[in-house]
PDB file of N, CA and C in Angstrom:
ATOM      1  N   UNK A   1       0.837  -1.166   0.000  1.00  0.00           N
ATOM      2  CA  UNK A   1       0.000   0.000   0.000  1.00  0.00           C
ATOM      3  C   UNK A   1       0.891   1.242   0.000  1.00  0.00           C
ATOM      4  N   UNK A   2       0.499   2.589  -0.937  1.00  0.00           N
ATOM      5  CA  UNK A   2       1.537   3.090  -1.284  1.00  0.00           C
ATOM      6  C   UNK A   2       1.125   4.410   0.056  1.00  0.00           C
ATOM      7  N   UNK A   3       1.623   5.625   0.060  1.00  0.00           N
ATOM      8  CA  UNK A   3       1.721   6.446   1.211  1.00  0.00           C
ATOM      9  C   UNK A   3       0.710   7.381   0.594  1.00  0.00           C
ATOM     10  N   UNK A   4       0.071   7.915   1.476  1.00  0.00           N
ATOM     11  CA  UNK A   4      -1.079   8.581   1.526  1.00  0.00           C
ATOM     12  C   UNK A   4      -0.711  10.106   0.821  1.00  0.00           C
ATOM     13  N   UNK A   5      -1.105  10.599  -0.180  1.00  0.00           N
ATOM     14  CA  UNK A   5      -0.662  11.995  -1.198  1.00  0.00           C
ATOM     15  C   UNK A   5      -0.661  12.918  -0.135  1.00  0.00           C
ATOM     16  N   UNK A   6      -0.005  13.920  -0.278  1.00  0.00           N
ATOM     17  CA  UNK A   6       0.275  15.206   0.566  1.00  0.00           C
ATOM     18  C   UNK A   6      -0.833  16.133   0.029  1.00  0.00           C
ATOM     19  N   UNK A   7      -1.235  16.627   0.777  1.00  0.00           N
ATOM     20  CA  UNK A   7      -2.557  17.947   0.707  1.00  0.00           C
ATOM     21  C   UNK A   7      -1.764  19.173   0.024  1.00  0.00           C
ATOM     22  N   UNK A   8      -2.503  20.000  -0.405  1.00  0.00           N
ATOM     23  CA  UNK A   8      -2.030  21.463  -1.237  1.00  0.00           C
ATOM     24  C   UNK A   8      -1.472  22.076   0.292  1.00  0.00           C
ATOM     25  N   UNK A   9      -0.542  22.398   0.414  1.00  0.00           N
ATOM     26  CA  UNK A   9       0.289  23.302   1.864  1.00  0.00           C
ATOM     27  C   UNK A   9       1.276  22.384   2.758  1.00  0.00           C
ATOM     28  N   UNK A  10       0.916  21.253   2.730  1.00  0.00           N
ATOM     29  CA  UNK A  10       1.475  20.308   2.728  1.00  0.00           C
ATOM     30  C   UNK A  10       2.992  19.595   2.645  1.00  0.00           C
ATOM     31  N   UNK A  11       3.897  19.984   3.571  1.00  0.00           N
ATOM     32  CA  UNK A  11       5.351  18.951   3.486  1.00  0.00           C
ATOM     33  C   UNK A  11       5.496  17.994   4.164  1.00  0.00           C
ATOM     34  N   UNK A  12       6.530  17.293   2.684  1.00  0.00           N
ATOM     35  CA  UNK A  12       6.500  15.913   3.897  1.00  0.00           C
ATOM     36  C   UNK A  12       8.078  15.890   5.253  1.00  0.00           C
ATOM     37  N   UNK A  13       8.695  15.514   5.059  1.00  0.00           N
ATOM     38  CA  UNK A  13       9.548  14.853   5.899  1.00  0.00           C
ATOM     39  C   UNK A  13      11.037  15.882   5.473  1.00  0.00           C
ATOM     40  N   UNK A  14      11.709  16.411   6.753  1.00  0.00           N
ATOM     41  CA  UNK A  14      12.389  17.410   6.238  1.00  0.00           C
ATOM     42  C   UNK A  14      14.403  16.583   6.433  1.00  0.00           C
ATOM     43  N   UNK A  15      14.807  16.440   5.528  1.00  0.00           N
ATOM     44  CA  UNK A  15      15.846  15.825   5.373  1.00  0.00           C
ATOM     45  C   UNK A  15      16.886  16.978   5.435  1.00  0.00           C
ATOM     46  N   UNK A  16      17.829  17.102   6.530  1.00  0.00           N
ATOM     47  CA  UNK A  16      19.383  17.245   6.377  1.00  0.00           C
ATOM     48  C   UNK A  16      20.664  16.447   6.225  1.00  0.00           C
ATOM     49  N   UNK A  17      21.432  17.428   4.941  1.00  0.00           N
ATOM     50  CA  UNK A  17      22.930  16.934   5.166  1.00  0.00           C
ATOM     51  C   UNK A  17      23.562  17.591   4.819  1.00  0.00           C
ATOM     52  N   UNK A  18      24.714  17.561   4.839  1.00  0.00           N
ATOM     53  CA  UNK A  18      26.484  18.455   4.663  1.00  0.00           C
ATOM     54  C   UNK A  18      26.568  18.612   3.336  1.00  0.00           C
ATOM     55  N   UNK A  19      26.475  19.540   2.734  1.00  0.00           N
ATOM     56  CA  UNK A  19      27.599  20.278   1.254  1.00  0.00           C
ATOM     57  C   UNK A  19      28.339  20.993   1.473  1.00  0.00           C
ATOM     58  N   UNK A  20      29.578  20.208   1.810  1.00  0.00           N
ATOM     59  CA  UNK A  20      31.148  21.432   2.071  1.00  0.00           C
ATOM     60  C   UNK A  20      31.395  22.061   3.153  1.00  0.00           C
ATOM     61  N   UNK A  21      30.492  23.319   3.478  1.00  0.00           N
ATOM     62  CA  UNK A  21      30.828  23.300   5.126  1.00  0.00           C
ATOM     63  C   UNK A  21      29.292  24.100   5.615  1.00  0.00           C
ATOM     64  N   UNK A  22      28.711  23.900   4.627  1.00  0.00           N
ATOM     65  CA  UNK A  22      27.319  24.722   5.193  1.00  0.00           C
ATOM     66  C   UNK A  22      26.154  23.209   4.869  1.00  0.00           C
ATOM     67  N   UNK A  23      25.162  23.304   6.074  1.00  0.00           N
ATOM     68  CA  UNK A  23      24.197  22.267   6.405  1.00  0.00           C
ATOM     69  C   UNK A  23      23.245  22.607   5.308  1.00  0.00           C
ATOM     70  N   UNK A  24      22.102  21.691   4.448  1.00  0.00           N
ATOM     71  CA  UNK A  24      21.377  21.856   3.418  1.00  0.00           C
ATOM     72  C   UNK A  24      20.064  21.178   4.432  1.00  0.00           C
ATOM     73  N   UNK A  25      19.125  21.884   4.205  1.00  0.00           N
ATOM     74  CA  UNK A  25      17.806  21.197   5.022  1.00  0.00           C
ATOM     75  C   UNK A  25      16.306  21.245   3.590  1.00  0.00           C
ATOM     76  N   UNK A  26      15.891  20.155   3.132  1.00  0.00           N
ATOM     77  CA  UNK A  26      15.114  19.826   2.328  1.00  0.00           C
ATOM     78  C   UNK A  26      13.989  18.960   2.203  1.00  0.00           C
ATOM     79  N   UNK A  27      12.811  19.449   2.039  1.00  0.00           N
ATOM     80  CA  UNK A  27      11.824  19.110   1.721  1.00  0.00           C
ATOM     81  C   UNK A  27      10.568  18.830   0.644  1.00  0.00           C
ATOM     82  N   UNK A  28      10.097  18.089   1.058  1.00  0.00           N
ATOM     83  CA  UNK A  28       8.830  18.306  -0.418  1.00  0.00           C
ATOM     84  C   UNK A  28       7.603  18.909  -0.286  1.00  0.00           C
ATOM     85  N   UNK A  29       7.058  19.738  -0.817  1.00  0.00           N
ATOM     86  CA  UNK A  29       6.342  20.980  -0.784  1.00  0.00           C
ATOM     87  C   UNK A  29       5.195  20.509  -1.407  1.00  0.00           C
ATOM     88  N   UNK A  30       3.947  19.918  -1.549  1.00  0.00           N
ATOM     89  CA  UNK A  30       2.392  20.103  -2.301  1.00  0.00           C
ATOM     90  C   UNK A  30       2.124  21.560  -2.430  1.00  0.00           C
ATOM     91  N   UNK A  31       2.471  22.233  -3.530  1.00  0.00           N
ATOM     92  CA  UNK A  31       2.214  23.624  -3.476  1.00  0.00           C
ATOM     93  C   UNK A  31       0.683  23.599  -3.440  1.00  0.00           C
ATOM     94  N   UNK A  32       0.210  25.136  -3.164  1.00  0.00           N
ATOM     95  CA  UNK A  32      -0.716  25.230  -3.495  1.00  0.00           C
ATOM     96  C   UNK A  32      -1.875  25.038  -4.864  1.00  0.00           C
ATOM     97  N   UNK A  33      -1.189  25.290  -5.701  1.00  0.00           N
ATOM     98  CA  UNK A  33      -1.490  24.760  -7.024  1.00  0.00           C
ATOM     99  C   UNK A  33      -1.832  23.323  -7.521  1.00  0.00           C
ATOM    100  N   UNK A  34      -1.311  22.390  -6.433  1.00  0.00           N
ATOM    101  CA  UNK A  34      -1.282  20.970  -6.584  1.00  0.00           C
ATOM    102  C   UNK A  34      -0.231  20.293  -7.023  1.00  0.00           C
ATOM    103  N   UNK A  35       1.108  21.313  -7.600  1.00  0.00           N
ATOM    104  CA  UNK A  35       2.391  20.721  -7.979  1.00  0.00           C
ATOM    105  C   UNK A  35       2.997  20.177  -6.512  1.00  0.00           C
ATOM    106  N   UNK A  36       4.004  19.245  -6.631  1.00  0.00           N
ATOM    107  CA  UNK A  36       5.168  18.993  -5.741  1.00  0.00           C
ATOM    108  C   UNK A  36       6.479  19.402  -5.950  1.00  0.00           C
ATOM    109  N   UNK A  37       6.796  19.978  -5.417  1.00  0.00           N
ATOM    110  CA  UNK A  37       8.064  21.092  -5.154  1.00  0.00           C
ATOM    111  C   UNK A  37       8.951  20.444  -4.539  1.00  0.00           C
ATOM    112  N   UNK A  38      10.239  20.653  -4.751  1.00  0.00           N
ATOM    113  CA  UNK A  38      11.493  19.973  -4.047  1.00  0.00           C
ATOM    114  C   UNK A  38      12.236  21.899  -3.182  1.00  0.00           C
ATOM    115  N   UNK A  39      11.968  21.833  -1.524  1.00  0.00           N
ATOM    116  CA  UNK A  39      12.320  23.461  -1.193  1.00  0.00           C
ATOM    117  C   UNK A  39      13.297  22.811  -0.536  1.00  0.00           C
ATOM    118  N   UNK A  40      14.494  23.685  -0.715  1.00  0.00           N
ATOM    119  CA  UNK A  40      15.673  23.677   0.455  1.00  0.00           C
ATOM    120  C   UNK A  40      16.095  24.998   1.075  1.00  0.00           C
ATOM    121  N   UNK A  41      16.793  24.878   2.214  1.00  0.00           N
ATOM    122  CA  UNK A  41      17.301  26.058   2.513  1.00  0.00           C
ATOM    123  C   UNK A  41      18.594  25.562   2.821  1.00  0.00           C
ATOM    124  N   UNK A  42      19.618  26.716   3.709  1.00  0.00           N
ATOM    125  CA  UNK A  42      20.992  26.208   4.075  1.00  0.00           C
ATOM    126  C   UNK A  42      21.396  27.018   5.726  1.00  0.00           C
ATOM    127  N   UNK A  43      21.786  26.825   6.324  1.00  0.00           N
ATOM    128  CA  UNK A  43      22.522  27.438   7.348  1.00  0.00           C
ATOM    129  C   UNK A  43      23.939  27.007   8.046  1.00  0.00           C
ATOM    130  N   UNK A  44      24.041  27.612   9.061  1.00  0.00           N
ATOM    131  CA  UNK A  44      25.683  26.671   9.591  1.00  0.00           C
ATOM    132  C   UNK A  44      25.650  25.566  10.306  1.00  0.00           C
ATOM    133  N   UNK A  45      24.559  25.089  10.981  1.00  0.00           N
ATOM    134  CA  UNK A  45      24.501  23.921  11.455  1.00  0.00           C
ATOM    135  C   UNK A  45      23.120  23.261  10.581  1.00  0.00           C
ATOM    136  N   UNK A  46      22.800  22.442  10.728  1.00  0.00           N
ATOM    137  CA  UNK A  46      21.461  21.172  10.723  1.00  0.00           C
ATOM    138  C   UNK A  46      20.211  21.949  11.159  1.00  0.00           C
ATOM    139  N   UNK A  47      20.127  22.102  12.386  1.00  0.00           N
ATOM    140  CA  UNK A  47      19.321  23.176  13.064  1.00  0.00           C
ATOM    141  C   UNK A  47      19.471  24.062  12.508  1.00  0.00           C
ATOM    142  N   UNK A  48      20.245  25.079  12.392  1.00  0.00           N
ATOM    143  CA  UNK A  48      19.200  26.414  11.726  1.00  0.00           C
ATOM    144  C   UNK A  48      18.957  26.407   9.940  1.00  0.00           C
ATOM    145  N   UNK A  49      19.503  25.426   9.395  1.00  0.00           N
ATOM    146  CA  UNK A  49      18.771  24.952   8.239  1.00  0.00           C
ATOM    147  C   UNK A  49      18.076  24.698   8.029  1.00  0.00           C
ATOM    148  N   UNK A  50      16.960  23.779   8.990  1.00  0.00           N
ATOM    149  CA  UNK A  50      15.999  23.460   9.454  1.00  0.00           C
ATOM    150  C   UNK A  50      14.976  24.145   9.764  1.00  0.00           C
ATOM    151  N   UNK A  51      15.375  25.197  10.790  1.00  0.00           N
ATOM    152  CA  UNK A  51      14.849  26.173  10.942  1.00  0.00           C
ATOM    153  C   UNK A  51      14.262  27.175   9.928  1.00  0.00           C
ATOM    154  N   UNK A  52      15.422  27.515   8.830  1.00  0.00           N
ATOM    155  CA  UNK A  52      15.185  28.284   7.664  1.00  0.00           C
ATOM    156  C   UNK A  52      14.374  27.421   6.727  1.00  0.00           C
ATOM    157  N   UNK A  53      14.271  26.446   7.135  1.00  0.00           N
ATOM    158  CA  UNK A  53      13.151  25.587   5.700  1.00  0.00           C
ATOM    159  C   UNK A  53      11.942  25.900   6.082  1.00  0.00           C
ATOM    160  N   UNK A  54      12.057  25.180   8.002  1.00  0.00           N
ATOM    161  CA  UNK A  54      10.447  25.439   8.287  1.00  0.00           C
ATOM    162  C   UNK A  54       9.676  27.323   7.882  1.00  0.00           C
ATOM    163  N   UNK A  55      10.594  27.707   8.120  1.00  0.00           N
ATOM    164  CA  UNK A  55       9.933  29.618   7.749  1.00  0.00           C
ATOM    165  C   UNK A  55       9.681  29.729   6.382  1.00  0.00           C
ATOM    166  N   UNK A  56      10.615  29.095   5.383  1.00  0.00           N
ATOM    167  CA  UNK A  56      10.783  28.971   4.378  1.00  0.00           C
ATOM    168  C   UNK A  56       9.295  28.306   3.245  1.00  0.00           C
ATOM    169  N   UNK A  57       9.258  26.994   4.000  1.00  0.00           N
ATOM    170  CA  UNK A  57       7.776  26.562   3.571  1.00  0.00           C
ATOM    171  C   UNK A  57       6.429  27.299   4.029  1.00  0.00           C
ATOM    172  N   UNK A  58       6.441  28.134   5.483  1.00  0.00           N
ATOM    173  CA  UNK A  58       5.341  28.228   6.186  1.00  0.00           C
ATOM    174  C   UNK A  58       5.417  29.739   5.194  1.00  0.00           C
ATOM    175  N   UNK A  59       6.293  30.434   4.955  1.00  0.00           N
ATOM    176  CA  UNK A  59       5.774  31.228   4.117  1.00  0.00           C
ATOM    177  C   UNK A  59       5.337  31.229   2.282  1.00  0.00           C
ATOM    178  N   UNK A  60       5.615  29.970   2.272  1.00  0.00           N
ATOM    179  CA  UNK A  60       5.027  29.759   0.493  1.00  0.00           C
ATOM    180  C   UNK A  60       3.407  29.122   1.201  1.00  0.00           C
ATOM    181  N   UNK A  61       3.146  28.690   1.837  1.00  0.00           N
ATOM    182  CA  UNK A  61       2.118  28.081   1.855  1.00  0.00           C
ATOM    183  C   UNK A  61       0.972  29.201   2.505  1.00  0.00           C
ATOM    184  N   UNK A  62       1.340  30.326   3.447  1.00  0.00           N
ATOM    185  CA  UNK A  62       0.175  31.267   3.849  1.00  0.00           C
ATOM    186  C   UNK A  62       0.164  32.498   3.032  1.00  0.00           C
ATOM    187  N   UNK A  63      -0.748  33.154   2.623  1.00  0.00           N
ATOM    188  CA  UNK A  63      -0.573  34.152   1.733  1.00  0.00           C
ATOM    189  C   UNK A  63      -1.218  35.510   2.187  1.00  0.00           C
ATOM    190  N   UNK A  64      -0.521  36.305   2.258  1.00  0.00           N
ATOM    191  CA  UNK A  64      -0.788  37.726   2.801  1.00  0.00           C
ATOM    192  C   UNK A  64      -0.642  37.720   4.187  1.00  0.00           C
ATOM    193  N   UNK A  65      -0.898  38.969   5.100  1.00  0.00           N
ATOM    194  CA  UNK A  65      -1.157  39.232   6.367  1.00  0.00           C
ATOM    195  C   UNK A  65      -2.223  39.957   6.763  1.00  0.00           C
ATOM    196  N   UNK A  66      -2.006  39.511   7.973  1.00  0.00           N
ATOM    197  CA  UNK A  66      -3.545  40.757   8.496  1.00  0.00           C
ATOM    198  C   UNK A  66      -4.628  39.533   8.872  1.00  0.00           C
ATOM    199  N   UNK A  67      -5.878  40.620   9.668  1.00  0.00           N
ATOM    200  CA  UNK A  67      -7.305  39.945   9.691  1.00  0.00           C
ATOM    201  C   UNK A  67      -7.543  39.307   8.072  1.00  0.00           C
ATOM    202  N   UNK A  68      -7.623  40.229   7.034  1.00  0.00           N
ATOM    203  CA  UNK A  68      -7.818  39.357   5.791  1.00  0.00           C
ATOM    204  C   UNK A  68      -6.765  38.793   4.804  1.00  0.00           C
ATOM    205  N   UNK A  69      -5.952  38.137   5.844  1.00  0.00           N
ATOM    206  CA  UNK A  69      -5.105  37.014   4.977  1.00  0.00           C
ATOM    207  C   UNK A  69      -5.565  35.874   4.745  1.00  0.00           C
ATOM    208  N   UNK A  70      -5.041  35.474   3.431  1.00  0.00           N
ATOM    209  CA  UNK A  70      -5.537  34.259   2.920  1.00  0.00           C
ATOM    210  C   UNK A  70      -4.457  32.838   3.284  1.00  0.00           C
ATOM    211  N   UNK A  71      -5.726  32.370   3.698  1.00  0.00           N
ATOM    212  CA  UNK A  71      -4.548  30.868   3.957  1.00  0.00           C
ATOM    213  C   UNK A  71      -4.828  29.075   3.384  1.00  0.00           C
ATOM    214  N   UNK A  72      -4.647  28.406   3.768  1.00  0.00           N
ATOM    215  CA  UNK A  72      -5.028  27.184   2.889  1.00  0.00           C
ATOM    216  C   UNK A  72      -6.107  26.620   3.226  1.00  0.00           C
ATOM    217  N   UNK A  73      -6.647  27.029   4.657  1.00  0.00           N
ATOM    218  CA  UNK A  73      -8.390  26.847   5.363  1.00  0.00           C
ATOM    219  C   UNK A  73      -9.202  28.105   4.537  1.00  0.00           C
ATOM    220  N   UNK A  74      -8.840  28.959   3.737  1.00  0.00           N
ATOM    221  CA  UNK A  74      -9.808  30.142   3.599  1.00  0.00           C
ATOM    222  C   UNK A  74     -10.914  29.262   2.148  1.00  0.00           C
ATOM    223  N   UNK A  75     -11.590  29.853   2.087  1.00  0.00           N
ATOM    224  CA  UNK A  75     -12.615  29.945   1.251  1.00  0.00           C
ATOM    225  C   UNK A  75     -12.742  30.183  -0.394  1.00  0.00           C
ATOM    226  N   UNK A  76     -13.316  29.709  -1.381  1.00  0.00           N
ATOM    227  CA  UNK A  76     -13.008  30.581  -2.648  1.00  0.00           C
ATOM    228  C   UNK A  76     -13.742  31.779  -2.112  1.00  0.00           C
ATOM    229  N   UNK A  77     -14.866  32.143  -1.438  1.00  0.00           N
ATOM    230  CA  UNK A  77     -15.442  33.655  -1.845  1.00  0.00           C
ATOM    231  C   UNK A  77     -14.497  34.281  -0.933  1.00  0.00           C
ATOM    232  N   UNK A  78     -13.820  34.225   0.152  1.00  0.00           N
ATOM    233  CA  UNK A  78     -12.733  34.911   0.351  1.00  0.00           C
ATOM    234  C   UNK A  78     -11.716  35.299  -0.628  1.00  0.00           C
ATOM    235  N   UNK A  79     -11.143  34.240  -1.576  1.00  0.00           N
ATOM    236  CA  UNK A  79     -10.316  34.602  -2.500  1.00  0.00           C
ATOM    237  C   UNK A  79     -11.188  35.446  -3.197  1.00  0.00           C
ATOM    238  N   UNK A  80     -12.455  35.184  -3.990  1.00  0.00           N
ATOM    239  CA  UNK A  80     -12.822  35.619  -4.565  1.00  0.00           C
ATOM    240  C   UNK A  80     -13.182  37.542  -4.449  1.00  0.00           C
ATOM    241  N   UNK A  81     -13.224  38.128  -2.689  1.00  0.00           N
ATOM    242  CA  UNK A  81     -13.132  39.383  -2.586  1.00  0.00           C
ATOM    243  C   UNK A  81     -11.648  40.152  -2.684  1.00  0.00           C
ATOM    244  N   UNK A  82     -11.006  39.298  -3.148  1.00  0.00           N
ATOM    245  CA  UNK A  82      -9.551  39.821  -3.285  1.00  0.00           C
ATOM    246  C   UNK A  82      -9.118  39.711  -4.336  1.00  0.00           C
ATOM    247  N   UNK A  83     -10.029  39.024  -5.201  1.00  0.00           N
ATOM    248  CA  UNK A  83      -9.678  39.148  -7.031  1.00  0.00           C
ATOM    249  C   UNK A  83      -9.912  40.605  -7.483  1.00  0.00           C
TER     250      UNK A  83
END
């Protein structure tokens, strides 16, 4: 039985390792659109690579700020007052 598809906002499992002397932290992304995305980031250790992915994804996946930001729970007629 194969693994259950990732939802639109959606990452799966966040993998680090070493390129040279800076840490690479990478994941797979269900964009919003329904594509799957390969996102990485980098820092000086594991941890804050990690760190920079998780900010990294949480900001491709919520969109705007404020009371009327749009996010991956919102609504089409929400989108739709912002077309």
């Amino acid at each position: 039985m194969g693994r259950e598809r990732l939802a639109p906002g959606e990452w799966g499992k966040i993998l680090t390792y070493k390129r040279g002397r800076v840490h690479v932290a990478r994941a797979r992304l269900r964009d919003l659109d329904g594509h799957l995305r390969l996102v990485e980031a980098n820092g000086p250790s594991a941890d804050s690579a990690r760190r920079a992915l998780q900010s990294k994804l949480q900001s491709r996946v919520y969109v705007g700020t404020g009371p009327a930001a749009l996010t991956q729970k919102s609504l089409v007629k929400e989108l739709a007052v912002h077309w």
